[in-house]
PDB file of N, CA and C in Angstrom:
ATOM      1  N   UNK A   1       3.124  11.751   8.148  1.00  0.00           N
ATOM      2  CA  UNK A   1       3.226  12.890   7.255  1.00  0.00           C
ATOM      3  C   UNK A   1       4.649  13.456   7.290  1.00  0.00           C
ATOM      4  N   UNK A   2       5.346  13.526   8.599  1.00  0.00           N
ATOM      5  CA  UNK A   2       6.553  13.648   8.533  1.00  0.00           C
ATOM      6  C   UNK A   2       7.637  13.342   7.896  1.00  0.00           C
ATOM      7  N   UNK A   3       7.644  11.456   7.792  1.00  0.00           N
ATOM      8  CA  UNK A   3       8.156  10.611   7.335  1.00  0.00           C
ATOM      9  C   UNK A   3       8.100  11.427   5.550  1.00  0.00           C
ATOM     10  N   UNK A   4       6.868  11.546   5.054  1.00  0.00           N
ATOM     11  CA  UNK A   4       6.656  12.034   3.584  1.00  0.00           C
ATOM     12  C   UNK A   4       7.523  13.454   3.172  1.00  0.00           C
ATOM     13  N   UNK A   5       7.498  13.989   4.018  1.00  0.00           N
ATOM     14  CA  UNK A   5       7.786  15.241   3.953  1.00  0.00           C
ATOM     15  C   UNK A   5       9.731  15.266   4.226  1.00  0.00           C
ATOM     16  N   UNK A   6       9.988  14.807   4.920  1.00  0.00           N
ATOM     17  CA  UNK A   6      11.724  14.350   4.598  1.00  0.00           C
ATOM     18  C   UNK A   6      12.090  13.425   3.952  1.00  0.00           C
ATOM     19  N   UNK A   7      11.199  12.083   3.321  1.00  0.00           N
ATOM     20  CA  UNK A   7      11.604  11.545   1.933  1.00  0.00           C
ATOM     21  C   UNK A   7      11.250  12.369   0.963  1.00  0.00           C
ATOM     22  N   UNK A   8      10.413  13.544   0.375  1.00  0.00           N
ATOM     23  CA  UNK A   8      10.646  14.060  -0.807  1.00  0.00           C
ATOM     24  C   UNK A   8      11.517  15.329  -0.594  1.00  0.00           C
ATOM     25  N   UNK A   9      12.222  15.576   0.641  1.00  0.00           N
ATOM     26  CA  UNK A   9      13.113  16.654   0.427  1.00  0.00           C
ATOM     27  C   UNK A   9      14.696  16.319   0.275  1.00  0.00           C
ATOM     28  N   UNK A  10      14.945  14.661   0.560  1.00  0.00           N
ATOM     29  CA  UNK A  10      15.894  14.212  -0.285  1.00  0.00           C
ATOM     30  C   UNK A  10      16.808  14.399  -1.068  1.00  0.00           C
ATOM     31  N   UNK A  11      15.725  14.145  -2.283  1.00  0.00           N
ATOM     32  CA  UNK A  11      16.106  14.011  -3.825  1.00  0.00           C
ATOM     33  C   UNK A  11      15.049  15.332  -4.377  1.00  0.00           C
ATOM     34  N   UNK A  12      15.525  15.250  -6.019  1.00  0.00           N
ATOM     35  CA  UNK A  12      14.698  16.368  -6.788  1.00  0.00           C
ATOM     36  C   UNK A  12      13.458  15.998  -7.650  1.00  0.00           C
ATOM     37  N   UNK A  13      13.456  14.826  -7.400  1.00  0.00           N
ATOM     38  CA  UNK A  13      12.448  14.221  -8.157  1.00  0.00           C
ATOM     39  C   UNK A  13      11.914  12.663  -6.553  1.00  0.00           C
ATOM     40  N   UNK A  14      11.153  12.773  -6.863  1.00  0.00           N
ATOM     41  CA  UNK A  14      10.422  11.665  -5.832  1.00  0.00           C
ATOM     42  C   UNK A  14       9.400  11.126  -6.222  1.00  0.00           C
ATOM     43  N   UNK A  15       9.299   9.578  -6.542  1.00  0.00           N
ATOM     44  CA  UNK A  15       7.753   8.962  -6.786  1.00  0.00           C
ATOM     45  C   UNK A  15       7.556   8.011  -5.956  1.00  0.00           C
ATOM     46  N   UNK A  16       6.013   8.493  -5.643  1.00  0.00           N
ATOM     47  CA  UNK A  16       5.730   6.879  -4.973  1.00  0.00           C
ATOM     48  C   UNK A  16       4.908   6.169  -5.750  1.00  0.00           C
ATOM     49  N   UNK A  17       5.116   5.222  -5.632  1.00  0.00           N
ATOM     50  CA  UNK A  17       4.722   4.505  -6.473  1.00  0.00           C
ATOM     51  C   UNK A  17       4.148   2.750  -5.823  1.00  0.00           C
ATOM     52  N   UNK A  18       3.241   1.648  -6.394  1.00  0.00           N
ATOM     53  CA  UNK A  18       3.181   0.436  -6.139  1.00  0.00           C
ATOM     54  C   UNK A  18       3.298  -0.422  -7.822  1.00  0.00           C
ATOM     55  N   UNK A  19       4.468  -1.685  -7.245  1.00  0.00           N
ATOM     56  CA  UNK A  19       5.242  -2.094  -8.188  1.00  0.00           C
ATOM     57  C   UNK A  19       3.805  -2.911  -9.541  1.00  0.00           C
ATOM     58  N   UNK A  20       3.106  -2.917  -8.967  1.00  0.00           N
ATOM     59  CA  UNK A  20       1.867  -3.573  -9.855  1.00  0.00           C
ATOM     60  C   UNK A  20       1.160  -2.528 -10.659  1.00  0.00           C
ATOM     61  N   UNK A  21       1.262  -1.128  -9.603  1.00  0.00           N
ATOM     62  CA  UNK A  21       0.744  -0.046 -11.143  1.00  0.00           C
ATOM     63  C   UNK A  21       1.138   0.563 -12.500  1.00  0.00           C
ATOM     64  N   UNK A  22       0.181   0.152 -12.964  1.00  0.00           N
ATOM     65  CA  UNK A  22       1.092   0.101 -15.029  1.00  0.00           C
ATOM     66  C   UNK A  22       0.914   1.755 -14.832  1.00  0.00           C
ATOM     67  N   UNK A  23       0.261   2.915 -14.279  1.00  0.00           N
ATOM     68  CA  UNK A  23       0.237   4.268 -14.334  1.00  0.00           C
ATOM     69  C   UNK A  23       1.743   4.981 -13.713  1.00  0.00           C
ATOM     70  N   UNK A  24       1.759   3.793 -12.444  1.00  0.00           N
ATOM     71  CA  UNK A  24       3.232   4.264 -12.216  1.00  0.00           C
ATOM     72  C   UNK A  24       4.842   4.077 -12.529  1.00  0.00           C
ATOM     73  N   UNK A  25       4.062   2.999 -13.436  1.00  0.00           N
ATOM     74  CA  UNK A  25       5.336   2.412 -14.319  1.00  0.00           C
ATOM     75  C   UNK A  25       5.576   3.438 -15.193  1.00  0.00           C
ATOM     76  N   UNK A  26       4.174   3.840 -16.340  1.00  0.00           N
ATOM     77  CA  UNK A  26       4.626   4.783 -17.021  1.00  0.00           C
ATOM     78  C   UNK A  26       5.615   5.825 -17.096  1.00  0.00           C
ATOM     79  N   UNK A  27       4.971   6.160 -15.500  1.00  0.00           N
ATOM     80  CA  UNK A  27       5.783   7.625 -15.087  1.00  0.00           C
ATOM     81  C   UNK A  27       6.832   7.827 -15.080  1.00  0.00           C
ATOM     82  N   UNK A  28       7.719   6.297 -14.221  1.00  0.00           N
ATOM     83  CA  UNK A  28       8.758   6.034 -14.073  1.00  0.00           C
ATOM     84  C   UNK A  28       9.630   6.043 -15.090  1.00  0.00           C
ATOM     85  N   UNK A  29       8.923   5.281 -15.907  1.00  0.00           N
ATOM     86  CA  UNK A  29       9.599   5.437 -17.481  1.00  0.00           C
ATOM     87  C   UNK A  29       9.855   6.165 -18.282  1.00  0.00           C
ATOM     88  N   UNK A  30       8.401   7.258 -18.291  1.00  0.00           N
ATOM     89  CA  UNK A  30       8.877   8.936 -18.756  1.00  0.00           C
ATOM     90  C   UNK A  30      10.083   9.198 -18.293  1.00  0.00           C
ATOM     91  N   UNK A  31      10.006   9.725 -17.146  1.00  0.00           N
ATOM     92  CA  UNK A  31      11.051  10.181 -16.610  1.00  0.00           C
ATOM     93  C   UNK A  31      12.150   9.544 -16.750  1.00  0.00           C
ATOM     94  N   UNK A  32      12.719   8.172 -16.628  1.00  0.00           N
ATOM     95  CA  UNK A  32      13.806   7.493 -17.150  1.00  0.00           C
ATOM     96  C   UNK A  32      14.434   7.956 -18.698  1.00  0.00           C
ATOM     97  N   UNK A  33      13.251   7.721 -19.263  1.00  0.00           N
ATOM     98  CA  UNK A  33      13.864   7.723 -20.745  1.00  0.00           C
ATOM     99  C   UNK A  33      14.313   9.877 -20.439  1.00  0.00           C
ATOM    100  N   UNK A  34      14.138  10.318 -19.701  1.00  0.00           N
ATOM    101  CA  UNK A  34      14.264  11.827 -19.913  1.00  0.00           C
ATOM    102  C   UNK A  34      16.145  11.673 -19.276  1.00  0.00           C
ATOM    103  N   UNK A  35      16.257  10.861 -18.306  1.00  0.00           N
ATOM    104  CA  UNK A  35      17.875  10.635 -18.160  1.00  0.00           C
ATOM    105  C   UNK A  35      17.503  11.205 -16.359  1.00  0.00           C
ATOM    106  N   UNK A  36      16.191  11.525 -16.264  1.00  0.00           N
ATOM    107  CA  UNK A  36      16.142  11.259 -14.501  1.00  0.00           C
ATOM    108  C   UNK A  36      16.318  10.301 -13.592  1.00  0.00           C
ATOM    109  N   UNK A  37      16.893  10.409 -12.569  1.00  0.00           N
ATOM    110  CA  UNK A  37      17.425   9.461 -11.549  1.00  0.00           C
ATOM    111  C   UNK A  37      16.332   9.507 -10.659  1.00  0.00           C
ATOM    112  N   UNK A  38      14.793   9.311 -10.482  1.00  0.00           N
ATOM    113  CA  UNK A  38      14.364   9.750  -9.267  1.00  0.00           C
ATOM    114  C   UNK A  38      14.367   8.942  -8.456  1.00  0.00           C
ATOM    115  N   UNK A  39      14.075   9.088  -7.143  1.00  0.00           N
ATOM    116  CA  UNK A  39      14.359   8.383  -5.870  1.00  0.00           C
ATOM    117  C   UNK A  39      12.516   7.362  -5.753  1.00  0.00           C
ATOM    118  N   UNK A  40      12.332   6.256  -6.047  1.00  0.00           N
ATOM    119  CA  UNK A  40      11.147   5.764  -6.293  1.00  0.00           C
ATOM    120  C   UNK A  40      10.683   5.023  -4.492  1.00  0.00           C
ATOM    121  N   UNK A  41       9.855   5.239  -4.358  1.00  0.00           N
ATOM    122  CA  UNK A  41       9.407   4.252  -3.300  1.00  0.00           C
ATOM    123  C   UNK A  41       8.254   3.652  -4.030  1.00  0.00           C
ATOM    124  N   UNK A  42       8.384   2.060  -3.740  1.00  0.00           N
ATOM    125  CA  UNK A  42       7.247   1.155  -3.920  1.00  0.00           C
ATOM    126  C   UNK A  42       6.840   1.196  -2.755  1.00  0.00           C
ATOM    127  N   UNK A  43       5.617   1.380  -2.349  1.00  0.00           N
ATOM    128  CA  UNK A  43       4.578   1.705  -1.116  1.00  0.00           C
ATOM    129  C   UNK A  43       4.442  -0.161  -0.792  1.00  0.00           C
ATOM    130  N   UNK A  44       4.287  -0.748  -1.960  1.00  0.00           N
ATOM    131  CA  UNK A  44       3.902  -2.763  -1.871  1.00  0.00           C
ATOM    132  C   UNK A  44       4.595  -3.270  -1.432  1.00  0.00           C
ATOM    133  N   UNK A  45       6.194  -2.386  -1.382  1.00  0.00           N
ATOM    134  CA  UNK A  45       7.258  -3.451  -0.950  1.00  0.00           C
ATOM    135  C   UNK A  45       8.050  -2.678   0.255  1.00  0.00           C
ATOM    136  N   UNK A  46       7.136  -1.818   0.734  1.00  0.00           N
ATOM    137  CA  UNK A  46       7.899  -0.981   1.738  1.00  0.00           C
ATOM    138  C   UNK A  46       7.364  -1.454   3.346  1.00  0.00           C
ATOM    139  N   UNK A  47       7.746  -1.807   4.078  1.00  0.00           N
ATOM    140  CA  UNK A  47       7.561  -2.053   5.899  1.00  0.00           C
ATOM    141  C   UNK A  47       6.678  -0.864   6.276  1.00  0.00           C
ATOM    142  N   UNK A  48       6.234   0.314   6.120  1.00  0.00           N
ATOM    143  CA  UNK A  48       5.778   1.201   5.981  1.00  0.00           C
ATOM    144  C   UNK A  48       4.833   1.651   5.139  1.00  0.00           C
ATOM    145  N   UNK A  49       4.520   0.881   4.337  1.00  0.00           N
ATOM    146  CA  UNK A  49       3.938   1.667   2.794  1.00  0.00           C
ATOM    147  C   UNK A  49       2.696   2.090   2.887  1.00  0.00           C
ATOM    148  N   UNK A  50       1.972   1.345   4.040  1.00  0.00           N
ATOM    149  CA  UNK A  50       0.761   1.512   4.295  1.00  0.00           C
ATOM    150  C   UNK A  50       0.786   3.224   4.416  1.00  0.00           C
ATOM    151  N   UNK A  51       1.205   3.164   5.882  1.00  0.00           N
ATOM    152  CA  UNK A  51       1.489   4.496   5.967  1.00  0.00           C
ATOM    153  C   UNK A  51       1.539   5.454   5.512  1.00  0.00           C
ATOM    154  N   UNK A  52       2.503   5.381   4.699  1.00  0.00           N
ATOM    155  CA  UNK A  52       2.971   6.592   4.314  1.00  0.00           C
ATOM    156  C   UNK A  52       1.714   6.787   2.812  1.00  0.00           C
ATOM    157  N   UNK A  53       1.211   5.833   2.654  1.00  0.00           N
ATOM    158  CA  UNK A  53       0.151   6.052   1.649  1.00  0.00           C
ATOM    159  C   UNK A  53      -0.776   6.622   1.905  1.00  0.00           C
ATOM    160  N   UNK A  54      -1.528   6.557   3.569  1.00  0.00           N
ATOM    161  CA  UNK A  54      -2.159   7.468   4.026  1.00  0.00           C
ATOM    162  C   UNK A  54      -2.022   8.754   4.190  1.00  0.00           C
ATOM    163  N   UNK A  55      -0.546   8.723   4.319  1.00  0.00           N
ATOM    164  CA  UNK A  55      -0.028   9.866   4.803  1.00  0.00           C
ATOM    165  C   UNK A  55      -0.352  11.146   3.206  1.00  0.00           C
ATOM    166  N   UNK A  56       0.384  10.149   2.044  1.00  0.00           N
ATOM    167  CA  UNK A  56      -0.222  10.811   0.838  1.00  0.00           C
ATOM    168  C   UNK A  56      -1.505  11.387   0.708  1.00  0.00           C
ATOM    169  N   UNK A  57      -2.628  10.142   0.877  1.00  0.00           N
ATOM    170  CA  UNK A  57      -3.655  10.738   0.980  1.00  0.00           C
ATOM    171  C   UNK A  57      -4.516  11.771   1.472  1.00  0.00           C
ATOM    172  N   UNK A  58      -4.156  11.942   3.143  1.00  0.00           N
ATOM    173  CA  UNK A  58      -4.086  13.626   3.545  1.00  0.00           C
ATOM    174  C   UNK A  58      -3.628  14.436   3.113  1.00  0.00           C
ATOM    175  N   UNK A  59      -2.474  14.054   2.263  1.00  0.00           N
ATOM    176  CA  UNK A  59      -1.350  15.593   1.399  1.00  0.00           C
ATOM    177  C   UNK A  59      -2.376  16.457   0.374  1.00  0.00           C
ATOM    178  N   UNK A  60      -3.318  14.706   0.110  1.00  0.00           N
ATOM    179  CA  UNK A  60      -3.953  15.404  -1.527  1.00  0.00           C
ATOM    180  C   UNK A  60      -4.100  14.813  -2.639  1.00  0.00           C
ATOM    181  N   UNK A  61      -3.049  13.683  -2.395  1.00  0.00           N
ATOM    182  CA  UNK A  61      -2.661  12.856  -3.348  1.00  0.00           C
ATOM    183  C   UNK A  61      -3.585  11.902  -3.513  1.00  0.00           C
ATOM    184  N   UNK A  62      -4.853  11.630  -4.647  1.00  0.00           N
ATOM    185  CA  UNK A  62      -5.504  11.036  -5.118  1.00  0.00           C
ATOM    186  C   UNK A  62      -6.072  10.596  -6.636  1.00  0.00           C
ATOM    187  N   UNK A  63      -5.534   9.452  -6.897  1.00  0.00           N
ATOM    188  CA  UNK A  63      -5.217   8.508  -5.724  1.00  0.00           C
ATOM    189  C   UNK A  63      -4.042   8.911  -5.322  1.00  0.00           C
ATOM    190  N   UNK A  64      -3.506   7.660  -4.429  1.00  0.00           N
ATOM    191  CA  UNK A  64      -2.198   7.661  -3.831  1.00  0.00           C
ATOM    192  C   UNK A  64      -0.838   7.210  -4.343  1.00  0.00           C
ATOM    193  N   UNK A  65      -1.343   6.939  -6.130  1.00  0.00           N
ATOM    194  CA  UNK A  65       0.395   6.457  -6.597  1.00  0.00           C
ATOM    195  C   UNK A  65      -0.145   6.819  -8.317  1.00  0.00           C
ATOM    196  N   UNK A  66       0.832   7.054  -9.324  1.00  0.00           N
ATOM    197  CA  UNK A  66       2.208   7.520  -8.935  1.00  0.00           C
ATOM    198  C   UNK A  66       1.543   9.353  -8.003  1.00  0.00           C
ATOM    199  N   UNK A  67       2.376   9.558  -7.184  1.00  0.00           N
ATOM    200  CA  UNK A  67       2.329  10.795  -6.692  1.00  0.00           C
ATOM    201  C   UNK A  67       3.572  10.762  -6.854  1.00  0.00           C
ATOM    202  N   UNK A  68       4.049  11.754  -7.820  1.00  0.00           N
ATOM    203  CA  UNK A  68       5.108  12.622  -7.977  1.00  0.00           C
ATOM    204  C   UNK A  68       5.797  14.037  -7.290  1.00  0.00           C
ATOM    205  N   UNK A  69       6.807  14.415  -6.751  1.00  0.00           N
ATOM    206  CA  UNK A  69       6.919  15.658  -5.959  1.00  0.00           C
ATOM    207  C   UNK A  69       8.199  15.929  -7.239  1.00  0.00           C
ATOM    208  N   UNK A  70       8.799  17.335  -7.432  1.00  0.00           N
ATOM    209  CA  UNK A  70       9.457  17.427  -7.977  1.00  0.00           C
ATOM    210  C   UNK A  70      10.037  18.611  -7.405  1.00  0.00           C
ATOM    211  N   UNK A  71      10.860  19.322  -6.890  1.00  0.00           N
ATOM    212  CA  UNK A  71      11.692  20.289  -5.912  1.00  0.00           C
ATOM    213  C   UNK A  71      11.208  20.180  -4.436  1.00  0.00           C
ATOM    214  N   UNK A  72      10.522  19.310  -4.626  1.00  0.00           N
ATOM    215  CA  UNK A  72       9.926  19.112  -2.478  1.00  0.00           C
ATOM    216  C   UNK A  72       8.706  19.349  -2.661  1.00  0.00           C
ATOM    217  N   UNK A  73       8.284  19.988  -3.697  1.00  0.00           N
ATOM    218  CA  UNK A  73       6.611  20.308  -3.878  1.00  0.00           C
ATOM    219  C   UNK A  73       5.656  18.944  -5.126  1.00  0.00           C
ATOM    220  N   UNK A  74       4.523  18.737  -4.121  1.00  0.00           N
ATOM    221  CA  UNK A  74       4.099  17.486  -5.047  1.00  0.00           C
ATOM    222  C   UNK A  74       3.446  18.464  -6.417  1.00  0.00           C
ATOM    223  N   UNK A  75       3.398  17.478  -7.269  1.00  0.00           N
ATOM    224  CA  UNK A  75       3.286  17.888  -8.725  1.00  0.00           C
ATOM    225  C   UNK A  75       1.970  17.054  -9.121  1.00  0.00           C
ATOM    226  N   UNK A  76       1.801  15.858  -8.646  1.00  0.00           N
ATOM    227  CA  UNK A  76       0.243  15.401  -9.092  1.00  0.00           C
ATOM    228  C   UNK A  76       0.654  13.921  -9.093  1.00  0.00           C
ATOM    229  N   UNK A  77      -0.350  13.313  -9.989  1.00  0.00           N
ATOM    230  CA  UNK A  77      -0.422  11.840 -10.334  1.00  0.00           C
ATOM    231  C   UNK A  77       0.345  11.915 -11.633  1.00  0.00           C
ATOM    232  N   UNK A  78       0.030  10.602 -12.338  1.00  0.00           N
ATOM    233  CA  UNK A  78       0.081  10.256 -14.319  1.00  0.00           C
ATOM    234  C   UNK A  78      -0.384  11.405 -14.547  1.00  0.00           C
ATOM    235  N   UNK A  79      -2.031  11.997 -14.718  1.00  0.00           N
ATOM    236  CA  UNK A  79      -2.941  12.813 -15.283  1.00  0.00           C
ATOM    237  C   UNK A  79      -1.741  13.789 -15.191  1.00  0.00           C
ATOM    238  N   UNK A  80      -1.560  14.236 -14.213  1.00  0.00           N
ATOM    239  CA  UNK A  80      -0.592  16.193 -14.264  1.00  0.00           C
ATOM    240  C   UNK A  80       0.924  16.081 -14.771  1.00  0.00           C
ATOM    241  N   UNK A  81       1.219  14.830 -14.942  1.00  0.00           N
ATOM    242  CA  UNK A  81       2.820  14.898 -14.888  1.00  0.00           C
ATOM    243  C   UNK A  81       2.490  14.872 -16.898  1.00  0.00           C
ATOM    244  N   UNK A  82       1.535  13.871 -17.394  1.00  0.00           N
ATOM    245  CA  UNK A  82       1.595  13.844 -18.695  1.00  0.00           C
ATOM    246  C   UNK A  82       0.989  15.337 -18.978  1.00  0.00           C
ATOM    247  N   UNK A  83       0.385  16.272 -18.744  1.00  0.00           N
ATOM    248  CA  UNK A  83      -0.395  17.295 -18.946  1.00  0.00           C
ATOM    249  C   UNK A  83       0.815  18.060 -18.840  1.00  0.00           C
ATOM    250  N   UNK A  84       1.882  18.139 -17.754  1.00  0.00           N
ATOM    251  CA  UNK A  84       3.348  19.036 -17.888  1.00  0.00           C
ATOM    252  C   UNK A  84       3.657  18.926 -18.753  1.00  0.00           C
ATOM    253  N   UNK A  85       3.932  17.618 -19.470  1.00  0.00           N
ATOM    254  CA  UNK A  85       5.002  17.074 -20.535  1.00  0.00           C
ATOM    255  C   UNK A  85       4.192  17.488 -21.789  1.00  0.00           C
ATOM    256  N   UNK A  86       2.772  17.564 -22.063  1.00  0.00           N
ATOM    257  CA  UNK A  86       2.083  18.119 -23.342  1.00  0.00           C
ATOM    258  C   UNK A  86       2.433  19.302 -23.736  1.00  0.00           C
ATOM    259  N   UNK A  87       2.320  20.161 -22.390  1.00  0.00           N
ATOM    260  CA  UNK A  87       2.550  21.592 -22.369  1.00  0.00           C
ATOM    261  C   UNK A  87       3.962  22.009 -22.540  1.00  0.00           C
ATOM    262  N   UNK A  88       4.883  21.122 -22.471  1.00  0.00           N
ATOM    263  CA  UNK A  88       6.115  21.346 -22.367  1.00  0.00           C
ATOM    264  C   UNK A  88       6.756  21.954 -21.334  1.00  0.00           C
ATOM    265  N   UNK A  89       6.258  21.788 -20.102  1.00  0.00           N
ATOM    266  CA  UNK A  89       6.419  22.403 -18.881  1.00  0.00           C
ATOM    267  C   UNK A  89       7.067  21.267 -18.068  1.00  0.00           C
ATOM    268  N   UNK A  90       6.936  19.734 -18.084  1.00  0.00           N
ATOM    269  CA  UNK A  90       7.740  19.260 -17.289  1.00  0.00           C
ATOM    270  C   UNK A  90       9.533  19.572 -17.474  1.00  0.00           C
ATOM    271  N   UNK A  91       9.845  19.286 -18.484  1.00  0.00           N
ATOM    272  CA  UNK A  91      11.482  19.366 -18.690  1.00  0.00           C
ATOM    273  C   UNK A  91      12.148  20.594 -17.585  1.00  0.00           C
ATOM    274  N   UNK A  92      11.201  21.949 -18.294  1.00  0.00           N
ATOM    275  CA  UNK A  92      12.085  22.928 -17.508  1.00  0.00           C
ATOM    276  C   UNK A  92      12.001  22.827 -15.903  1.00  0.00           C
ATOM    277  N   UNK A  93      10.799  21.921 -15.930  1.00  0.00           N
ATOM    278  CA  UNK A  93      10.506  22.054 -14.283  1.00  0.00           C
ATOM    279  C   UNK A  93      11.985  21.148 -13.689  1.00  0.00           C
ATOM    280  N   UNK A  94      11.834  20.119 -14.387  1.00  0.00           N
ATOM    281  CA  UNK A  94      13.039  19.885 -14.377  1.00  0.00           C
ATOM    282  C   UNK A  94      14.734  20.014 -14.164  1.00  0.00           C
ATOM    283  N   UNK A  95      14.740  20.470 -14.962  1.00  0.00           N
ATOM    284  CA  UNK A  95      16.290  21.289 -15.091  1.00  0.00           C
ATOM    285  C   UNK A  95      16.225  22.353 -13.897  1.00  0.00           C
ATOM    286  N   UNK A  96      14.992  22.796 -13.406  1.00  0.00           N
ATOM    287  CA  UNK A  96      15.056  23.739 -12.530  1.00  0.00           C
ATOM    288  C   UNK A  96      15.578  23.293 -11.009  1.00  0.00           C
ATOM    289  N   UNK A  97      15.358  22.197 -10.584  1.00  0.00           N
ATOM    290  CA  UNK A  97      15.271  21.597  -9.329  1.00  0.00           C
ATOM    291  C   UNK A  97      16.481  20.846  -9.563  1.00  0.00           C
ATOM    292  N   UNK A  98      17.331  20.556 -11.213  1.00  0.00           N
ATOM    293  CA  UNK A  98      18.916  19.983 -10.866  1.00  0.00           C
ATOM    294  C   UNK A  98      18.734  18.441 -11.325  1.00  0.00           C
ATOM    295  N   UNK A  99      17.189  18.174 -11.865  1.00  0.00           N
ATOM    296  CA  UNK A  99      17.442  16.875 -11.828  1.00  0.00           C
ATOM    297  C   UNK A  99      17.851  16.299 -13.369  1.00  0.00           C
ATOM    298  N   UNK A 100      17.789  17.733 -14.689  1.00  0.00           N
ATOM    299  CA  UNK A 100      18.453  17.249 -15.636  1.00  0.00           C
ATOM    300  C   UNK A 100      19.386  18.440 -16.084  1.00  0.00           C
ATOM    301  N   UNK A 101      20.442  18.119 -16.623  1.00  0.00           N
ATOM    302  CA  UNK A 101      21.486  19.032 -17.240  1.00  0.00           C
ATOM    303  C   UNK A 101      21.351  19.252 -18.578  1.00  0.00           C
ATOM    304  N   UNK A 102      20.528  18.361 -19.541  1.00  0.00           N
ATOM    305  CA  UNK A 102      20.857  19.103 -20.711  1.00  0.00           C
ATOM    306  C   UNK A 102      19.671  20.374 -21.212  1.00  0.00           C
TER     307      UNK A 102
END
């Protein structure tokens, strides 16, 4: 849990993610096409991934990928990150934590 908790205080954006999920591809891609840099961990290709997937799973995070954090605080799966972006609430969340300028 440790380990989780100083990889999403990092960066401003954080996903974990496994390279075979098309939900966490999406995400990734939202956010790409938005001009975000986030810091991605593939859990499939990580020496650790197990882990720290559990470790998600005690956080809350269910399932366990994409789990998104966005200022150090997790933000959800696909379901909450597209539900920000409907509402028009991801961007500013955004810009708030530094991870976009325009």
């Amino acid at each position: 849990m440790e380990a989780v908790t100083k990889m999403v205080s990092e960066r401003p954006v954080v996903i974990f993610s496994k390279s075979s999920c098309c939900m966490s591809h999406s995400i990734k891609t939202l956010l790409s096409d938005f001009g975000v840099n986030p810091a991605v961990y593939e859990l499939d290709e990580m020496q650790r991934g197990r882990e720290i997937e559990q470790a998600l799973l005690r956080l809350g995070c269910s399932p366990s990928v994409p789990a998104v954090f966005i200022g150090g605080e997790f933000v959800g799966g696909a379901n909450e990150v597209m539900s920000l972006h409907l509402k028009r609430s991801l961007i500013p969340m955004l810009k708030r934590v530094g991870a976009l300028w325009v």
